[in-house]
C-alpha atoms as a PDB file:
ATOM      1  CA  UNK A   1       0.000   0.000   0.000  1.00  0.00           C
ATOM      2  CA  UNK A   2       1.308   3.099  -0.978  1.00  0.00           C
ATOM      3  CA  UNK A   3       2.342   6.086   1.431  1.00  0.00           C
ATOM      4  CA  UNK A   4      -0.150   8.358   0.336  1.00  0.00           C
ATOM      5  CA  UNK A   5      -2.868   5.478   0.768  1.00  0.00           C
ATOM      6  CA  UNK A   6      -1.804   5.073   4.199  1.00  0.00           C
ATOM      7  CA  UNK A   7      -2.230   9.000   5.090  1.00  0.00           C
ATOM      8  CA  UNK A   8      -5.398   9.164   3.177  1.00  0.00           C
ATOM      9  CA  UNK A   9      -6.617   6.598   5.353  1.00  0.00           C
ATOM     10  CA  UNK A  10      -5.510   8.036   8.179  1.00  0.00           C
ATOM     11  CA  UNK A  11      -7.460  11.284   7.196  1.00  0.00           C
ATOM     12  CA  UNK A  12     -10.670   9.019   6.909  1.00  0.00           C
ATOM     13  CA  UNK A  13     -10.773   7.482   9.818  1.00  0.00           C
ATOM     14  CA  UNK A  14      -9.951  11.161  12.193  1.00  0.00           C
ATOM     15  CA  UNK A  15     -12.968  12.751   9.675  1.00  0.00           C
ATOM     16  CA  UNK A  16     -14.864   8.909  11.084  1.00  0.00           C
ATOM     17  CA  UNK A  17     -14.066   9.144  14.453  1.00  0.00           C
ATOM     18  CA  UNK A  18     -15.218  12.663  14.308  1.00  0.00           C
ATOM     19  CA  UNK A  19     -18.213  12.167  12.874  1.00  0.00           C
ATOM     20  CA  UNK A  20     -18.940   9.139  15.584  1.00  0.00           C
ATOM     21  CA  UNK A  21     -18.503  11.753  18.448  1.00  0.00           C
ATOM     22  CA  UNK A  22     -20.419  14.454  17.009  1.00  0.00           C
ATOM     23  CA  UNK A  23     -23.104  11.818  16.187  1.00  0.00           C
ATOM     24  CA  UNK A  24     -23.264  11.027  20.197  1.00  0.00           C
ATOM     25  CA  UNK A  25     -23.435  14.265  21.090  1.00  0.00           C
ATOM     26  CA  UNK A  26     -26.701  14.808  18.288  1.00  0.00           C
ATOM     27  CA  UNK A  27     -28.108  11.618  20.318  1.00  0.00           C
ATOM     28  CA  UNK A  28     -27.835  13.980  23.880  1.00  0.00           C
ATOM     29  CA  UNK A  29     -29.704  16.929  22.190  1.00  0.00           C
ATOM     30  CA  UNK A  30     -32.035  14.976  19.866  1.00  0.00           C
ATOM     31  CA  UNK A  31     -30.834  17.842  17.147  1.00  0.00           C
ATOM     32  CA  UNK A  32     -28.276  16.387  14.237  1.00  0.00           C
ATOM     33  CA  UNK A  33     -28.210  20.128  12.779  1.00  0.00           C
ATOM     34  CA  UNK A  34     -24.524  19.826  14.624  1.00  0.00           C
ATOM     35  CA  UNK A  35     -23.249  18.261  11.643  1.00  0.00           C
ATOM     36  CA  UNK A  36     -23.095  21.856  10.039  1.00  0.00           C
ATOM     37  CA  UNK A  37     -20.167  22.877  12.690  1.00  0.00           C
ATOM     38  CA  UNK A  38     -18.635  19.829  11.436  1.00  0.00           C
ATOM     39  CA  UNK A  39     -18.254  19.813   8.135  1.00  0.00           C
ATOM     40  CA  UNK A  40     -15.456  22.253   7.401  1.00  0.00           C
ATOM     41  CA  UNK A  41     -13.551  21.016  10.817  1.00  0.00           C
ATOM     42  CA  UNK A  42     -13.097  17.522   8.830  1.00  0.00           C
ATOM     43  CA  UNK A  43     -11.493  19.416   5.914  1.00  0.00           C
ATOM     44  CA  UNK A  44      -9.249  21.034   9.007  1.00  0.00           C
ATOM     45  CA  UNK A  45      -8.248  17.685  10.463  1.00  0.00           C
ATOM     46  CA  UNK A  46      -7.499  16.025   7.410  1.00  0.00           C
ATOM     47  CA  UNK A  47      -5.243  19.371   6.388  1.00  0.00           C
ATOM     48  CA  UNK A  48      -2.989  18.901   9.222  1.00  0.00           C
ATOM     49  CA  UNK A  49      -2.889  15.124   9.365  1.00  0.00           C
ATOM     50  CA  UNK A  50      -1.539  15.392   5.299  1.00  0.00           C
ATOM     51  CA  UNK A  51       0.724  18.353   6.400  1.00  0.00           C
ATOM     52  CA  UNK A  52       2.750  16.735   8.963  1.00  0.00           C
ATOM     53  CA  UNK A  53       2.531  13.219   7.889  1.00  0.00           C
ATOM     54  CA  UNK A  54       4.573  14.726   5.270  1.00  0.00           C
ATOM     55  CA  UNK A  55       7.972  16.018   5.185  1.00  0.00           C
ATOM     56  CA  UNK A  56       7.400  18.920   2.989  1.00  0.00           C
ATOM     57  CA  UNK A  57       5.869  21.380   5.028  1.00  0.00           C
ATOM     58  CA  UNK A  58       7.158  24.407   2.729  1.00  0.00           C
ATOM     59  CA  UNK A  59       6.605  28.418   3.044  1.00  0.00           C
ATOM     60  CA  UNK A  60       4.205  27.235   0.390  1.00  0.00           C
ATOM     61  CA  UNK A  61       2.356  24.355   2.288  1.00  0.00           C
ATOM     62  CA  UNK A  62       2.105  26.798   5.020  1.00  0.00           C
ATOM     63  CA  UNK A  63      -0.417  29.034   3.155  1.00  0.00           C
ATOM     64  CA  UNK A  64      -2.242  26.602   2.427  1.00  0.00           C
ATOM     65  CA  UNK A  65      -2.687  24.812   5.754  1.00  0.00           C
ATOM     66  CA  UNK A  66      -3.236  28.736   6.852  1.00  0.00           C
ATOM     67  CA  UNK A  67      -6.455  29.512   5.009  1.00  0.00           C
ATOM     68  CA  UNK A  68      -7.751  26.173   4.986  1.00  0.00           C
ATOM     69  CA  UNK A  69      -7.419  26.707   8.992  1.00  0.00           C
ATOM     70  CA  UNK A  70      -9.043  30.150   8.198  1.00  0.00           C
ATOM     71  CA  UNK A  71     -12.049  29.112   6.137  1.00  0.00           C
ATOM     72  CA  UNK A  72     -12.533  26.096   8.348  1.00  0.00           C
ATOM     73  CA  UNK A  73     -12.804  27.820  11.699  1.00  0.00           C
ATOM     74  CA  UNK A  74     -14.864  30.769  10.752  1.00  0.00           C
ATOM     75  CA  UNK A  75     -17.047  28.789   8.903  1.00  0.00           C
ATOM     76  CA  UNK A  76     -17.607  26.330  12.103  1.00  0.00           C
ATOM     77  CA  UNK A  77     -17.837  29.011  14.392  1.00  0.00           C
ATOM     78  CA  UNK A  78     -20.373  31.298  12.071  1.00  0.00           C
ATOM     79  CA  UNK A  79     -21.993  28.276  12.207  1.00  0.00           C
ATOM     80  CA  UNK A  80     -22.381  27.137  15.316  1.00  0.00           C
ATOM     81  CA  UNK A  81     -23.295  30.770  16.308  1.00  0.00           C
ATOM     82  CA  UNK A  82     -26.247  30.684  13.851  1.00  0.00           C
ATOM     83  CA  UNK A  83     -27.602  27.498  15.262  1.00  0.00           C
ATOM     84  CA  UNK A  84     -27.402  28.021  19.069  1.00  0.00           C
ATOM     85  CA  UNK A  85     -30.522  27.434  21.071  1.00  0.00           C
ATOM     86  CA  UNK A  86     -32.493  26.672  17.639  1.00  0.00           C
ATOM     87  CA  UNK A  87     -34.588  23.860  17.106  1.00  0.00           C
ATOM     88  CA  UNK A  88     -32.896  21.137  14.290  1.00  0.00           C
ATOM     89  CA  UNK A  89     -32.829  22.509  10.780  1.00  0.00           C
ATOM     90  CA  UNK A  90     -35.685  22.367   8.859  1.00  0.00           C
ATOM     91  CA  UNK A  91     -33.826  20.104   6.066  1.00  0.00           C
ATOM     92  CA  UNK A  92     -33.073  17.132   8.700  1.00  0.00           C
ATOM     93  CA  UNK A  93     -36.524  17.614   9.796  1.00  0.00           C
ATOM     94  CA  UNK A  94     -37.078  16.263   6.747  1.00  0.00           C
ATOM     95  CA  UNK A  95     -34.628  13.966   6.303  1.00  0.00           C
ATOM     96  CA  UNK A  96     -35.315  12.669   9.847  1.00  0.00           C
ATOM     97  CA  UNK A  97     -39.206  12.115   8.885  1.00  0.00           C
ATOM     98  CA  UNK A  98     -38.342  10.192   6.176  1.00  0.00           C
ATOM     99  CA  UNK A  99     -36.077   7.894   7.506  1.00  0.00           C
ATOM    100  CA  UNK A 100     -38.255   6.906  10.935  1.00  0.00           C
ATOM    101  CA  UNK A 101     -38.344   4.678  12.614  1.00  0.00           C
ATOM    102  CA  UNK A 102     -34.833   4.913  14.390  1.00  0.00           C
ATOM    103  CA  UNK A 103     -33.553   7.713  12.777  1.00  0.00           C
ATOM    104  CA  UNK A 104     -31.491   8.443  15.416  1.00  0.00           C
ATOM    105  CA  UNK A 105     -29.180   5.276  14.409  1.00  0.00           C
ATOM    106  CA  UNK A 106     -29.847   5.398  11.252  1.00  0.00           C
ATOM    107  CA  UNK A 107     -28.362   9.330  11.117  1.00  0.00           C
ATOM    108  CA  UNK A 108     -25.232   7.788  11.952  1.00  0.00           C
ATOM    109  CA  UNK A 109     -24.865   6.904   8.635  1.00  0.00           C
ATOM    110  CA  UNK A 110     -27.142   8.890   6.433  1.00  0.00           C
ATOM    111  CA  UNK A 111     -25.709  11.966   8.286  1.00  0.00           C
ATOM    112  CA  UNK A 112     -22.392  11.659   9.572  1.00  0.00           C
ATOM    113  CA  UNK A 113     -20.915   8.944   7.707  1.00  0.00           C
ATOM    114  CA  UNK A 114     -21.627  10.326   4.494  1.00  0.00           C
ATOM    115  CA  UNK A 115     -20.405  13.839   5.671  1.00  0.00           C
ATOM    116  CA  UNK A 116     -17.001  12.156   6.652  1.00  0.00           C
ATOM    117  CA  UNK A 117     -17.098  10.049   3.457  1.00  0.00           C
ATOM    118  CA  UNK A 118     -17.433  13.609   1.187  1.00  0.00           C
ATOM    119  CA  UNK A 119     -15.322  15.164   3.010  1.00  0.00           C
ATOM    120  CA  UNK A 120     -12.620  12.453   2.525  1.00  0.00           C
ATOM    121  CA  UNK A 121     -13.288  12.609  -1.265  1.00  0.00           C
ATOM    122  CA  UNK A 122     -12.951  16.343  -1.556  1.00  0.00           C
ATOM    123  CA  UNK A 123      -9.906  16.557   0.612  1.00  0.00           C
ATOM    124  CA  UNK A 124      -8.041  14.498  -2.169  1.00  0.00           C
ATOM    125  CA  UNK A 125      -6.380  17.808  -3.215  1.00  0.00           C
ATOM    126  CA  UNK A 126      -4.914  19.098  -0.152  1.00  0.00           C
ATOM    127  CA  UNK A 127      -2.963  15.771   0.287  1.00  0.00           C
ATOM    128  CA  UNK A 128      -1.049  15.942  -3.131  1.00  0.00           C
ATOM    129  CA  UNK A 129      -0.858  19.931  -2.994  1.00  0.00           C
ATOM    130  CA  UNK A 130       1.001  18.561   0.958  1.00  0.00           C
ATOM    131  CA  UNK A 131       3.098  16.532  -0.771  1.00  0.00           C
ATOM    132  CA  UNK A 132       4.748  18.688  -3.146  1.00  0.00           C
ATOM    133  CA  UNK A 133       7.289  21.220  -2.029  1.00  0.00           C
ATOM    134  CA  UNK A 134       7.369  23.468  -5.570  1.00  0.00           C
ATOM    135  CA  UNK A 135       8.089  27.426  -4.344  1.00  0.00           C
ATOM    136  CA  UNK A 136       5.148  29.770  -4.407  1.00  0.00           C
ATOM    137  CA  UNK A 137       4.725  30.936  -7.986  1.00  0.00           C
ATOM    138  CA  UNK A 138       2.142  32.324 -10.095  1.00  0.00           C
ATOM    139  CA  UNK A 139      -0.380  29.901  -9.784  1.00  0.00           C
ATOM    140  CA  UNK A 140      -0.467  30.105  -6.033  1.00  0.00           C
ATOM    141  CA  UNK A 141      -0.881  33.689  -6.607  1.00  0.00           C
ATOM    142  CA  UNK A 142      -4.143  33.329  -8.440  1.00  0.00           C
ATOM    143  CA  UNK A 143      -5.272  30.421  -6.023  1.00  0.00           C
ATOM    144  CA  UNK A 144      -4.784  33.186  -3.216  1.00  0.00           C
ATOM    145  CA  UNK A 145      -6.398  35.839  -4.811  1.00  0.00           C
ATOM    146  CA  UNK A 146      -9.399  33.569  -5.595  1.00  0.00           C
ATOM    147  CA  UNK A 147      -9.433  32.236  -2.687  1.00  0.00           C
ATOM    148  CA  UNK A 148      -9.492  35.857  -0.943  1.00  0.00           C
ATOM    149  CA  UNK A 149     -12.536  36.998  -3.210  1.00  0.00           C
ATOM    150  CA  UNK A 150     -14.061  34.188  -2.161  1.00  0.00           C
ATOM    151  CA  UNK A 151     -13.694  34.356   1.647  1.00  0.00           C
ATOM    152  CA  UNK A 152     -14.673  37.826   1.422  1.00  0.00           C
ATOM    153  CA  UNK A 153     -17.796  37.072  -0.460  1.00  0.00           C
ATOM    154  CA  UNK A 154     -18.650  33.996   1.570  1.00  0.00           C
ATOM    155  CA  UNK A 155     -18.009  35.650   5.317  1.00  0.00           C
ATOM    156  CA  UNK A 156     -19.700  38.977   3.793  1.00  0.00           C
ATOM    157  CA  UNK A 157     -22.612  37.535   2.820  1.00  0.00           C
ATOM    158  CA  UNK A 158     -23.103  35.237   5.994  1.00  0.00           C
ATOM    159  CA  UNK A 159     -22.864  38.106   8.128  1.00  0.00           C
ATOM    160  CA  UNK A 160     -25.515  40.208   5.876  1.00  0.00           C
ATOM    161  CA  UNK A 161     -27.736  37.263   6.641  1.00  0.00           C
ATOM    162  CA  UNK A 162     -27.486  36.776  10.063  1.00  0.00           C
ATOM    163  CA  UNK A 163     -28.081  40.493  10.590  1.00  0.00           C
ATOM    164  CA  UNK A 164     -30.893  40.623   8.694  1.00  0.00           C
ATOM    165  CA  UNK A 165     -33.134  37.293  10.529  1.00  0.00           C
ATOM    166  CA  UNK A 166     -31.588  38.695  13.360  1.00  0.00           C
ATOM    167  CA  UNK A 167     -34.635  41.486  12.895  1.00  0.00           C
ATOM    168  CA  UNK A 168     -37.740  40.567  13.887  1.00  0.00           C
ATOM    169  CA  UNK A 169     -39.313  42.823  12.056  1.00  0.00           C
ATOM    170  CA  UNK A 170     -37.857  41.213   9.029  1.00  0.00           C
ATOM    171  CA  UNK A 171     -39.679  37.914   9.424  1.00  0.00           C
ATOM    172  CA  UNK A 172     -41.190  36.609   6.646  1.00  0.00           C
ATOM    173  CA  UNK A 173     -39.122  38.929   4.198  1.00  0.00           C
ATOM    174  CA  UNK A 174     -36.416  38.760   1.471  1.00  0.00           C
ATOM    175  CA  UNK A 175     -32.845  39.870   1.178  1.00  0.00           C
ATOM    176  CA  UNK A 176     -32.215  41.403  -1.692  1.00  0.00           C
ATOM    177  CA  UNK A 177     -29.701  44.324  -0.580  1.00  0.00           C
ATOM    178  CA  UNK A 178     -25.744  44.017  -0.248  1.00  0.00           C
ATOM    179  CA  UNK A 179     -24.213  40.780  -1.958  1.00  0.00           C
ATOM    180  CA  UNK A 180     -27.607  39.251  -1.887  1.00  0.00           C
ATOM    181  CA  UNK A 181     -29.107  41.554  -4.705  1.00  0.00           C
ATOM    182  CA  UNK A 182     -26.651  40.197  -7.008  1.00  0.00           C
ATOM    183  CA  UNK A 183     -26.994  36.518  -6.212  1.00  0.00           C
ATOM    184  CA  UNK A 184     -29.633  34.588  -4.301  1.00  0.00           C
ATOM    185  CA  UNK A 185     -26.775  32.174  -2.948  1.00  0.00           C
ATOM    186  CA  UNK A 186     -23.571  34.924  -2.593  1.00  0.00           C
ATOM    187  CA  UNK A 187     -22.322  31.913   0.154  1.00  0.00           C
ATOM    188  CA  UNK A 188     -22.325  29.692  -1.979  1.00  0.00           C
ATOM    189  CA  UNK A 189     -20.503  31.153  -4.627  1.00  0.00           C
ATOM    190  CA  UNK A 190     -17.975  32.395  -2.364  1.00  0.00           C
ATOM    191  CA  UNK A 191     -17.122  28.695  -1.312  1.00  0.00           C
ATOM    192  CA  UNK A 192     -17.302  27.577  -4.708  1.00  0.00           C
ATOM    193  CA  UNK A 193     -14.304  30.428  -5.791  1.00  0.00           C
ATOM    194  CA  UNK A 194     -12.777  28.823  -2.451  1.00  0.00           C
ATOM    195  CA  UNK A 195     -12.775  25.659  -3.070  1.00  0.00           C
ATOM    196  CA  UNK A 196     -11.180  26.323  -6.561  1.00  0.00           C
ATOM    197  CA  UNK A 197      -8.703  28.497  -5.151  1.00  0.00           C
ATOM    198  CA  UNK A 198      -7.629  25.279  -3.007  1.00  0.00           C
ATOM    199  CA  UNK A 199      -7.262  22.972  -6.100  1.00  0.00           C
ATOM    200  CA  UNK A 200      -4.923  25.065  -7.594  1.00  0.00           C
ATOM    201  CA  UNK A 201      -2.234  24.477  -5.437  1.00  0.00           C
ATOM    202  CA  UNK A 202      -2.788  20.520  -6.074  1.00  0.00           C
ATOM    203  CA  UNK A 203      -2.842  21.251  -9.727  1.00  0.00           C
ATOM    204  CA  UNK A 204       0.616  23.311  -9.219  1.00  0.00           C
ATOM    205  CA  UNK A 205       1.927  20.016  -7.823  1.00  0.00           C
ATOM    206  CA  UNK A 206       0.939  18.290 -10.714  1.00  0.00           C
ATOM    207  CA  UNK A 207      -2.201  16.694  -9.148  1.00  0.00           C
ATOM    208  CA  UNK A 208      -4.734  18.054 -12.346  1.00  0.00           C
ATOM    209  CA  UNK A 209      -6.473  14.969 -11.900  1.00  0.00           C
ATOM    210  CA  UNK A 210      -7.597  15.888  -8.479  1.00  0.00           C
ATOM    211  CA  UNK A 211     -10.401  18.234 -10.442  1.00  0.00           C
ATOM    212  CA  UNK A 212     -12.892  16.080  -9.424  1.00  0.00           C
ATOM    213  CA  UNK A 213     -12.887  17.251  -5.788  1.00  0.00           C
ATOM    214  CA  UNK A 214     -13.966  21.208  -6.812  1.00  0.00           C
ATOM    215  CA  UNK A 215     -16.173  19.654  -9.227  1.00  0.00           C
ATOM    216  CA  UNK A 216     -17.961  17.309  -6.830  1.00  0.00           C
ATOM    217  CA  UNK A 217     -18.084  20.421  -4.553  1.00  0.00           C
ATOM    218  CA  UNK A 218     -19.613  22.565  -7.091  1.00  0.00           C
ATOM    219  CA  UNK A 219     -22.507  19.946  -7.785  1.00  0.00           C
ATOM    220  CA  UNK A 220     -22.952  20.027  -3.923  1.00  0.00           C
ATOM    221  CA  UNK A 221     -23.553  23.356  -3.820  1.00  0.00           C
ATOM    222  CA  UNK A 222     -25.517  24.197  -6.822  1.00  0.00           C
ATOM    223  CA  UNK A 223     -27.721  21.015  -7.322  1.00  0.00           C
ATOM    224  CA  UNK A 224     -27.760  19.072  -4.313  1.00  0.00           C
ATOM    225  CA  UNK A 225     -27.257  20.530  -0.629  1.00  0.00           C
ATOM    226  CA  UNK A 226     -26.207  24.297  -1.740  1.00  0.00           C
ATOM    227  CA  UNK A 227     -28.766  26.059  -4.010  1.00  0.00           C
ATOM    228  CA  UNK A 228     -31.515  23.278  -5.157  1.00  0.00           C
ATOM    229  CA  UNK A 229     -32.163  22.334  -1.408  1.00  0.00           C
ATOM    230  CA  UNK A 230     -32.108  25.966   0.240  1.00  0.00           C
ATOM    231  CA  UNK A 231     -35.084  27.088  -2.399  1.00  0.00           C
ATOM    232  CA  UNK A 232     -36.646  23.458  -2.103  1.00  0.00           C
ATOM    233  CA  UNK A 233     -40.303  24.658  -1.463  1.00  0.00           C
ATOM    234  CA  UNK A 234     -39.583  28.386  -0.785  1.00  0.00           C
ATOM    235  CA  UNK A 235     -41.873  30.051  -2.532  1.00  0.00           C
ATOM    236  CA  UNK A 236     -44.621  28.222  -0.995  1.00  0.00           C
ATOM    237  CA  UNK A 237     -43.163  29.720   2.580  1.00  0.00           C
ATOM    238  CA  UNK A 238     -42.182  33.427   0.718  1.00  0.00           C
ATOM    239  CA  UNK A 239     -44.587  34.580  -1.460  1.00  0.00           C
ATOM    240  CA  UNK A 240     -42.299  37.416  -2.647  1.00  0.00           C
ATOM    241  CA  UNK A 241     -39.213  35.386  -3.216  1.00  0.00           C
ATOM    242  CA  UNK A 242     -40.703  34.161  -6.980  1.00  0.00           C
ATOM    243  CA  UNK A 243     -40.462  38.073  -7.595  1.00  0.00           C
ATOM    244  CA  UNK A 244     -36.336  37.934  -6.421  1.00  0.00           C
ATOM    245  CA  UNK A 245     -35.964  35.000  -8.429  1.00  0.00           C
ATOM    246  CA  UNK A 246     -36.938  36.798 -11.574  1.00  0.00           C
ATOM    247  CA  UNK A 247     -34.551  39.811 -10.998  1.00  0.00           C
ATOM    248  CA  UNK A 248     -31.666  38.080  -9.323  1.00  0.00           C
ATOM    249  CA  UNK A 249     -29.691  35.372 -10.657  1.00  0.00           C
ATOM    250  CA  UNK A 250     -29.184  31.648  -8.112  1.00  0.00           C
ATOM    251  CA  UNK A 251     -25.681  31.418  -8.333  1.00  0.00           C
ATOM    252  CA  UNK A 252     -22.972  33.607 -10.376  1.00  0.00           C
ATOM    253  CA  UNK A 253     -23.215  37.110  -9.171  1.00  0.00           C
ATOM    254  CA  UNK A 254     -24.643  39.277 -12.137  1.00  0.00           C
ATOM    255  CA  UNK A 255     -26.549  42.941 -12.188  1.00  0.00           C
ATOM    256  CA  UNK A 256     -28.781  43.562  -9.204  1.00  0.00           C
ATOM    257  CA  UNK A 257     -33.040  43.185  -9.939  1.00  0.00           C
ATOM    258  CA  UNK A 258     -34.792  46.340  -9.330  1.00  0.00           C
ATOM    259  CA  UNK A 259     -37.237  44.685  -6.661  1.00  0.00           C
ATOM    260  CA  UNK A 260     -36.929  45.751  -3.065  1.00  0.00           C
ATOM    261  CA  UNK A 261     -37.123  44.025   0.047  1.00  0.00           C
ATOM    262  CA  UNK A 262     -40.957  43.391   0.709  1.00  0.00           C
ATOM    263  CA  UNK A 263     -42.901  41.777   3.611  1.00  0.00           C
ATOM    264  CA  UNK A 264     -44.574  38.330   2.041  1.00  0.00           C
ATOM    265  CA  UNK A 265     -48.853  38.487   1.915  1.00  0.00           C
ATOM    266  CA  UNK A 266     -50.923  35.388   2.046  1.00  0.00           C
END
């Protein structure tokens, strides 16, 4: 078995055990909505068991391990702060009705053994990007400056968020001001420059065949848990949001609607 089958591994089963402890703790607090806080931690611990399983831990390895530990905690700790005291997501409400009786066994699986499993998949990069020790050069320029816009875009539009449902008043309302009046999903588009900031430095090691991982990650976010699932049903809830999907577009930021933020009727 080769050495970077052995690390790999090793990367799986932390992301596993992980996912087994967090999966006890959803048990305690009958809430599996925990597995948010976890997600990006995984890509953290499997980051730093590839970095120093490896002896090339480079100015250039550095950076990386830097804002992958930069994107991973303030994503976790956004996160976590957004879900405090909060009754369990909506989506695993759903998930968690359809999957009864003994859902909570059954989550251990459908929840946080597939989360580990993705995550293992995705982190494919980050272990050959590790294992190279190439200088910083113009490719890990771009990969930082993509990876910058999209932190910005991604922490920016969180925070825009979270201020706005922090308003009572705007219960029952859209967003359609700041990032979110060019893009219904500015979050998600922010991860998905991130995430293909991060694969360049594996395909300035010479790991190009690691494109699956941002591509995978892009389908995540636009068709399966990112955009598709968040407007799953929406307009049903928000009348007014079929009016913002008009004038703004889902994903790729482009020129702002002209409708403004409106309290839904009926």
């Amino acid at each position: 078995m080769s050495e970077f089958l052995i690390i790999s591994f090793y990367g799986l089963g932390i992301m596993l055990l992980m996912g087994i402890v967090t999966w006890l703790y959803s048990l305690i607090h009958h809430d599996v909505s925990i597995v948010d806080s976890l997600w990006s931690l995984m890509f953290l611990a499997a980051a730093f068991v590839y970095a120093f399983s490896l002896d090339t831990l480079t100015e250039r390895n550095i950076l990386l391990l830097a804002i992958i530990s930069f994107w991973a905690l303030r994503l976790s700790i956004f996160l976590t702060i957004r879900n405090w005291g909060k009754e369990e997501d909506r989506r695993y409400q759903e998930i968690r009705s359809n999957n009864q009786p003994n859902f909570r066994y059954k989550s251990l699986y459908i929840i946080f053994g597939l989360q580990a499993l993705l995550a293992w998949i995705i982190s494919t990069p980050f272990l050959f990007a590790f294992a190279s020790d190439v200088a910083i050069g113009g490719i890990e320029a771009f990969a930082l400056m993509l990876w910058t816009t999209g932190f910005i875009f991604e922490s920016v539009a969180d925070y825009q968020l979270y201020r706005f449902k922090s308003n009572k008043d705007n219960k029952g309302r859209v967003l359609n001001s700041g990032l979110w009046a060019y893009s219904r999903h500015p979050n998600y588009f922010g991860e998905f420059l991130i995430w293909w900031g991060f694969y360049l430095f594996a395909l300035s090691s010479g790991a190009w065949w690691t494109v699956f991982a941002p591509v995978l990650m892009t389908i995540l976010l636009l068709k399966v848990s990112g955009v598709s699932l968040m407007e799953k049903g929406i307009t049903e809830r928000r009348s007014e949001y079929r009016h913002y999907i008009e004038t703004t577009n889902a994903f790729f930021p482009g020129k702002p609607g002209h409708a403004r933020v409106t309290t839904e009727r009926g």
